[in-house]
Protein backbone atom coordinates (compact mmCIF):
# COMPACT_ATOMS: atom_id res chain seq x y z
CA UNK A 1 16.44 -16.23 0.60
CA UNK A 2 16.14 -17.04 -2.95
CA UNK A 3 12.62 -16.66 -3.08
CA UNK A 4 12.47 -13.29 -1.14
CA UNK A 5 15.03 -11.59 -3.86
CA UNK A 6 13.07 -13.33 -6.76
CA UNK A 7 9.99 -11.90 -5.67
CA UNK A 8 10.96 -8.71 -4.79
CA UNK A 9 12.89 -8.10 -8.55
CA UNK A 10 9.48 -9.14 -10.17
CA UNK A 11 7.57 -7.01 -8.20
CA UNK A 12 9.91 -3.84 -8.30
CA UNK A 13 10.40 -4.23 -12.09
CA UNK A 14 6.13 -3.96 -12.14
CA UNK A 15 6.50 -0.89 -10.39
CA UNK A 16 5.90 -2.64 -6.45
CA UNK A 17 9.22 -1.31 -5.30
CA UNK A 18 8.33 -0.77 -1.49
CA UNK A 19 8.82 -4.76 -0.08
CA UNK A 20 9.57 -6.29 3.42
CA UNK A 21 9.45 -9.29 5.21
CA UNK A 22 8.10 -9.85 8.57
CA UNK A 23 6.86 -12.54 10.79
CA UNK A 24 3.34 -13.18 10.86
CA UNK A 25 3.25 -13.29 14.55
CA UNK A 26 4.40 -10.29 14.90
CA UNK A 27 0.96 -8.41 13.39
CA UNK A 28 -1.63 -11.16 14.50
CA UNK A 29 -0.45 -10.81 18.13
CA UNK A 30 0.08 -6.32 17.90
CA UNK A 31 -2.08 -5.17 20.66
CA UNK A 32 -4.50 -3.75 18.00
CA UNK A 33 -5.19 -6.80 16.15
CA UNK A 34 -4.62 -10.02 18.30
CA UNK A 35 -8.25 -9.67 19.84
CA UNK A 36 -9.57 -9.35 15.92
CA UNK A 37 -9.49 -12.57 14.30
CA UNK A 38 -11.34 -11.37 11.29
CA UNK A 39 -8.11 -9.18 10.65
CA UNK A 40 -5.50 -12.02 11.22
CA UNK A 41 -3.28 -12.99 7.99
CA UNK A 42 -3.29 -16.84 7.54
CA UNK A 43 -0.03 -18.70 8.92
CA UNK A 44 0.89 -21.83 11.04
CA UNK A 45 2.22 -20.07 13.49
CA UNK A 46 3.77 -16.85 14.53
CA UNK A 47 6.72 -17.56 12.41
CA UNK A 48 5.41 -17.65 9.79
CA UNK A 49 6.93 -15.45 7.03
CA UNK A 50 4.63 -12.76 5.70
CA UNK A 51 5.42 -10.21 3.37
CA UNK A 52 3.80 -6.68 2.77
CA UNK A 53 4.46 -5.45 -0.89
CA UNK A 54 4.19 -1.42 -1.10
CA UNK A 55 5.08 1.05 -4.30
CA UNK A 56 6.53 4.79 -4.82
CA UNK A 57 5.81 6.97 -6.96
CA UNK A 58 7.66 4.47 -8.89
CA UNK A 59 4.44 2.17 -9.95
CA UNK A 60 2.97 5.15 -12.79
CA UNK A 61 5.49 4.44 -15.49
CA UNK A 62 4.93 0.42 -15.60
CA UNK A 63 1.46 0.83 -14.60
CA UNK A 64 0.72 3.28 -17.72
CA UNK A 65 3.17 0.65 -19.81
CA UNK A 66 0.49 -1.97 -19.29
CA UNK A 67 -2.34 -0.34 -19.72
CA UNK A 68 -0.90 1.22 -23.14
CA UNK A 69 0.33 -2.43 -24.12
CA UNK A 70 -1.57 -5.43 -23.00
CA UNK A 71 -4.37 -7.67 -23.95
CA UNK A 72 -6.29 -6.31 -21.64
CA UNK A 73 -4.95 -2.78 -21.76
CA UNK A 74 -8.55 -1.26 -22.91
CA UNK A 75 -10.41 -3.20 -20.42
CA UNK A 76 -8.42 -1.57 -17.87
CA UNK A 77 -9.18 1.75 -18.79
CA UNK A 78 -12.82 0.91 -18.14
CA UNK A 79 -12.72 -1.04 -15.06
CA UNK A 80 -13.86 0.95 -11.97
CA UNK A 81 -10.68 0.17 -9.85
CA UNK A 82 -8.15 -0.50 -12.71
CA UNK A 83 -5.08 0.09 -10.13
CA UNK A 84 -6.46 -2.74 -7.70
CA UNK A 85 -6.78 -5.25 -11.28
CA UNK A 86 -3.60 -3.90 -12.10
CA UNK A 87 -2.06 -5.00 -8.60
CA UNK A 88 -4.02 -8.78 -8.45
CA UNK A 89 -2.87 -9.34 -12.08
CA UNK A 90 0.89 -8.42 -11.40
CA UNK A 91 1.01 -10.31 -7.80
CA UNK A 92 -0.32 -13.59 -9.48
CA UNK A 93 1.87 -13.54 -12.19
CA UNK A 94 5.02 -12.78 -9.86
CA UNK A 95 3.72 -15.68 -7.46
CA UNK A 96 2.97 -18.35 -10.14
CA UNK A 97 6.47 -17.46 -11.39
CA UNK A 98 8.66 -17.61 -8.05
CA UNK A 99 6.61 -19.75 -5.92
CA UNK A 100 4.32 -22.18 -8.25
CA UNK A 101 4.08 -24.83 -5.55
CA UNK A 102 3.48 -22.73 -2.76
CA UNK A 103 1.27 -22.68 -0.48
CA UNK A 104 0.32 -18.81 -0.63
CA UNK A 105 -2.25 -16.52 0.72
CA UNK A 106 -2.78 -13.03 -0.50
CA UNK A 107 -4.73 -9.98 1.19
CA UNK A 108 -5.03 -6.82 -1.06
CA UNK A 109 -4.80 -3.32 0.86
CA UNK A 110 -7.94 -2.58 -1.04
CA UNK A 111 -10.19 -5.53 0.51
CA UNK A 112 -12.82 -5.23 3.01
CA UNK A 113 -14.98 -8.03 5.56
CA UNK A 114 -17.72 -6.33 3.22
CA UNK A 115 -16.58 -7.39 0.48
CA UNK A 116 -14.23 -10.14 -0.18
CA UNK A 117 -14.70 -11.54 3.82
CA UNK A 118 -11.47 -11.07 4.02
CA UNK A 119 -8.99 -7.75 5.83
CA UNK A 120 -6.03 -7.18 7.03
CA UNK A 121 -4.45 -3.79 8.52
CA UNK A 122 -1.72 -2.91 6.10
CA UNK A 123 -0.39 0.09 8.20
CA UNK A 124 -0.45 -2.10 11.21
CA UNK A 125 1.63 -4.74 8.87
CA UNK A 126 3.69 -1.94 7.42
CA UNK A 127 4.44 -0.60 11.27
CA UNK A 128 5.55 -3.86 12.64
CA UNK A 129 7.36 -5.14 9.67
CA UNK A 130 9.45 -1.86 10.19
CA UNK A 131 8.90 -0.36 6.45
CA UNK A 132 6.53 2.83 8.15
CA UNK A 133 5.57 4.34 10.98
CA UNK A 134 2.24 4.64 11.88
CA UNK A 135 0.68 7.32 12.80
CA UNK A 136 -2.35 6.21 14.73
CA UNK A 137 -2.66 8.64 17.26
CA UNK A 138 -2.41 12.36 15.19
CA UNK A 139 -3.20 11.78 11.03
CA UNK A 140 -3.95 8.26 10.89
CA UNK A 141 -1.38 7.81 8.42
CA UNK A 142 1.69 6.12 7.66
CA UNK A 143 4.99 7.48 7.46
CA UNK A 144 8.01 6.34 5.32
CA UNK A 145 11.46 7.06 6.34
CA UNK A 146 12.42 8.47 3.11
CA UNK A 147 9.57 8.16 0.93
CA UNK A 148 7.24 10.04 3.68
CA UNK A 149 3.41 10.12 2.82
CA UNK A 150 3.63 9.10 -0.53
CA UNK A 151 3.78 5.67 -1.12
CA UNK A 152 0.86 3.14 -1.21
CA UNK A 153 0.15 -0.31 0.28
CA UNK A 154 -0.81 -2.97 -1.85
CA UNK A 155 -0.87 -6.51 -0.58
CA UNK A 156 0.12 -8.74 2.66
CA UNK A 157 1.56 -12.24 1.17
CA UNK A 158 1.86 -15.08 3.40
CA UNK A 159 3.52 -18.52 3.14
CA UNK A 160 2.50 -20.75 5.93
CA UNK A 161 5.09 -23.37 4.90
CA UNK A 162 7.85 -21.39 5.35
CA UNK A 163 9.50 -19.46 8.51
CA UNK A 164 10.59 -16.21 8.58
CA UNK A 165 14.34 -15.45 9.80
CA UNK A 166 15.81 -12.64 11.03
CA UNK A 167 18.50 -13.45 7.62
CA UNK A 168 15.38 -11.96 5.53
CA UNK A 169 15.40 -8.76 7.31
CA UNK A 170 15.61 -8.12 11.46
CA UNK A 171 12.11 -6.22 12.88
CA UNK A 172 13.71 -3.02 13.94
CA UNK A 173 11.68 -2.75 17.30
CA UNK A 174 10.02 0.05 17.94
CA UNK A 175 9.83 1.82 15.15
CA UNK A 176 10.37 5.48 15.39
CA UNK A 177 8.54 8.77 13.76
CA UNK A 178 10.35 9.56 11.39
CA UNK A 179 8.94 13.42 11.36
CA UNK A 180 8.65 16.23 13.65
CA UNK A 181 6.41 17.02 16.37
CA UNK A 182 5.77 20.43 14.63
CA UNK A 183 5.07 18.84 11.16
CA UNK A 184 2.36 16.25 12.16
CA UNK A 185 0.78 19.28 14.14
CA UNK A 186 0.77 21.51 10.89
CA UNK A 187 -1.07 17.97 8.60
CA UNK A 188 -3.47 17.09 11.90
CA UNK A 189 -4.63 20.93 11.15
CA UNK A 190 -5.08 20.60 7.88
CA UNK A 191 -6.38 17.30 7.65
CA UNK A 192 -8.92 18.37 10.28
CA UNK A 193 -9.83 21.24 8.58
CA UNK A 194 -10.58 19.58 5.14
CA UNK A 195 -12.46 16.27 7.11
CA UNK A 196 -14.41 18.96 8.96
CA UNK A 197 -15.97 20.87 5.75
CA UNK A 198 -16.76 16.98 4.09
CA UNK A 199 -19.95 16.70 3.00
CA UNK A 200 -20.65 20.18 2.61
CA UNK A 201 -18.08 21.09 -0.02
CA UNK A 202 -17.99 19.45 -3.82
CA UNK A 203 -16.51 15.63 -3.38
CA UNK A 204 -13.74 16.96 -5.60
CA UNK A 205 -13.33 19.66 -3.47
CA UNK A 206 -12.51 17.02 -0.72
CA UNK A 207 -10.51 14.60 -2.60
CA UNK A 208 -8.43 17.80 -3.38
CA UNK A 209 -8.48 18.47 -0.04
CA UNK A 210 -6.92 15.18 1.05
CA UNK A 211 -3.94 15.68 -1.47
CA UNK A 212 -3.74 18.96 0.15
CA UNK A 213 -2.99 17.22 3.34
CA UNK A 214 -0.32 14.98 2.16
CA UNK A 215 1.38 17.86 0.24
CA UNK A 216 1.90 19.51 3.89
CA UNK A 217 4.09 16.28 4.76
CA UNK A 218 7.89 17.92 4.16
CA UNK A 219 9.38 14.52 4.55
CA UNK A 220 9.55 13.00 1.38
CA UNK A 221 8.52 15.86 -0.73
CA UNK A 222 11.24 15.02 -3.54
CA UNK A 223 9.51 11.99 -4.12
CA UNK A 224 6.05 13.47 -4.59
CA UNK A 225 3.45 11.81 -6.78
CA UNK A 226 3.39 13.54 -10.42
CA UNK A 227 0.48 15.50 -10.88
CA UNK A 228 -0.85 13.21 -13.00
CA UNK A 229 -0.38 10.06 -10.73
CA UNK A 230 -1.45 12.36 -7.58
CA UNK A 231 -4.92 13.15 -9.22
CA UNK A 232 -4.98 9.79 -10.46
CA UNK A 233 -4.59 8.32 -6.97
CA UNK A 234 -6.74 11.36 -5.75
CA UNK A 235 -9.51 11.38 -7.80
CA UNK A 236 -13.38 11.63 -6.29
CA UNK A 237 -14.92 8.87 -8.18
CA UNK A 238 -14.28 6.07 -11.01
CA UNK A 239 -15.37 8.53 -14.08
CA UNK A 240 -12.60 10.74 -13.19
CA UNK A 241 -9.96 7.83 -12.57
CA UNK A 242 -11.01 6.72 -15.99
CA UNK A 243 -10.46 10.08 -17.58
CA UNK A 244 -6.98 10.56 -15.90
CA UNK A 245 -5.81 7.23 -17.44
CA UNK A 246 -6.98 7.90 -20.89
CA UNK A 247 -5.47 11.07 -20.60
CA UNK A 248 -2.38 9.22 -19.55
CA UNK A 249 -1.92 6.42 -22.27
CA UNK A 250 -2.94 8.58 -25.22
């Protein structure tokens, strides 16, 4: 589909490199969400086509790039969420490019009912569009086959005038773990461990803690975060998110 490859060379070139295409259906009706209507992506029906835009490691360099050289660079730097601006700005662009007379609907990983009114389950969408497993029973986290813990969801696209095929990319079924038994013991320990002592420890203790847990993953460990993107991504609060990036573009 011509739109499908335009969208995702835009949005890989921005640093959204992590892409798949799914049938809406297919995460409106999952057993978790189909009684939720609050959490249902927009579509005419369950073929919709819906797709769930992710990033790597991969997202720091043109991330940085931007914030170093745009209009809008410094105001960035200052915003309290600058990745989730970063993210809206590059997703409109990409869709007012590819797909100006669309009819589109966007969700952003980083939206809540509280919020925006609007939700949707990106590891739910990421599990049954086949690009991670799940992990909802043991660490509550999802698990790329090759990328393991460290990638990040970012948005659920939908076009309700268009159907998705199984041309775009066939849902593999039921998606597998892609780690052993043994390793999501060994993170369920030590994210236990570090959720156990929140509240009572420094909050940067606990943020550290977190990264602590995903550095325990073994799967995907050659594509680990860099340290500054990992304490970036990890960081306790918006002053020190805001320090890492200035840090970053000087």
């Amino acid at each position: 589909d011509v739109l499908i490859k335009a969208m995702h060379a835009e949005l890989t070139a921005s640093g959204f490199d992590i892409f798949a295409a799914f049938p809406a259906g297919a995460y409106n009706n999952h057993e978790k969400i189909a009684s939720k209507p609050e959490l249902h992506i927009k579509a005419a029906d369950d073929s919709t086509l819906a797709v769930i835009v992710a990033n790597s490691a991969a997202l720091w360099d043109p991330f940085i790039r931007h914030v170093k050289s745009s209009d809008v660079g410094a105001a960035l730097v200052e915003h309290d969420d600058p990745l989730d601006e970063y993210t809206k700005a590059i997703c409109t662009r990409v869709l007012a490019q590819v797909a100006p007379k669309e009819d589109v609907h966007i969700v952003y990983a980083f939206e809540t009912l509280e919020t925006t009114g609007r939700c949707c389950s990106v590891h739910t969408a990421g599990h049954v569009a086949g690009l991670a497993y799940y992990d909802a029973e043991h660490t509550m986290r999802s698990i790329h086959p090759n990328f393991g813990p460290w990638f990040g969801y970012r948005a659920v696209i939908t076009f309700p005038g268009r159907k998705w095929t199984k041309s775009l990319a066939p849902l593999p079924g039921d998606l597998p773990c892609p780690c052993p038994e043994e390793e999501l013991k060994a993170v369920k320990e030590v994210q236990a461990s570090v959720l156990g002592a929140w509240g009572t420890v420094p909050e940067k203790e606990s943020w550290e803690g977190l990264l602590r847990v995903t550095d325990t993953f073994v799967i995907g460990k050659e594509h680990r975060y860099s340290e500054q993107q990992a304490n970036f991504h990890y960081a306790p609060d918006a002053t020190s998110r805001r320090t890492i990036l200035r840090e970053s573009t000087d």
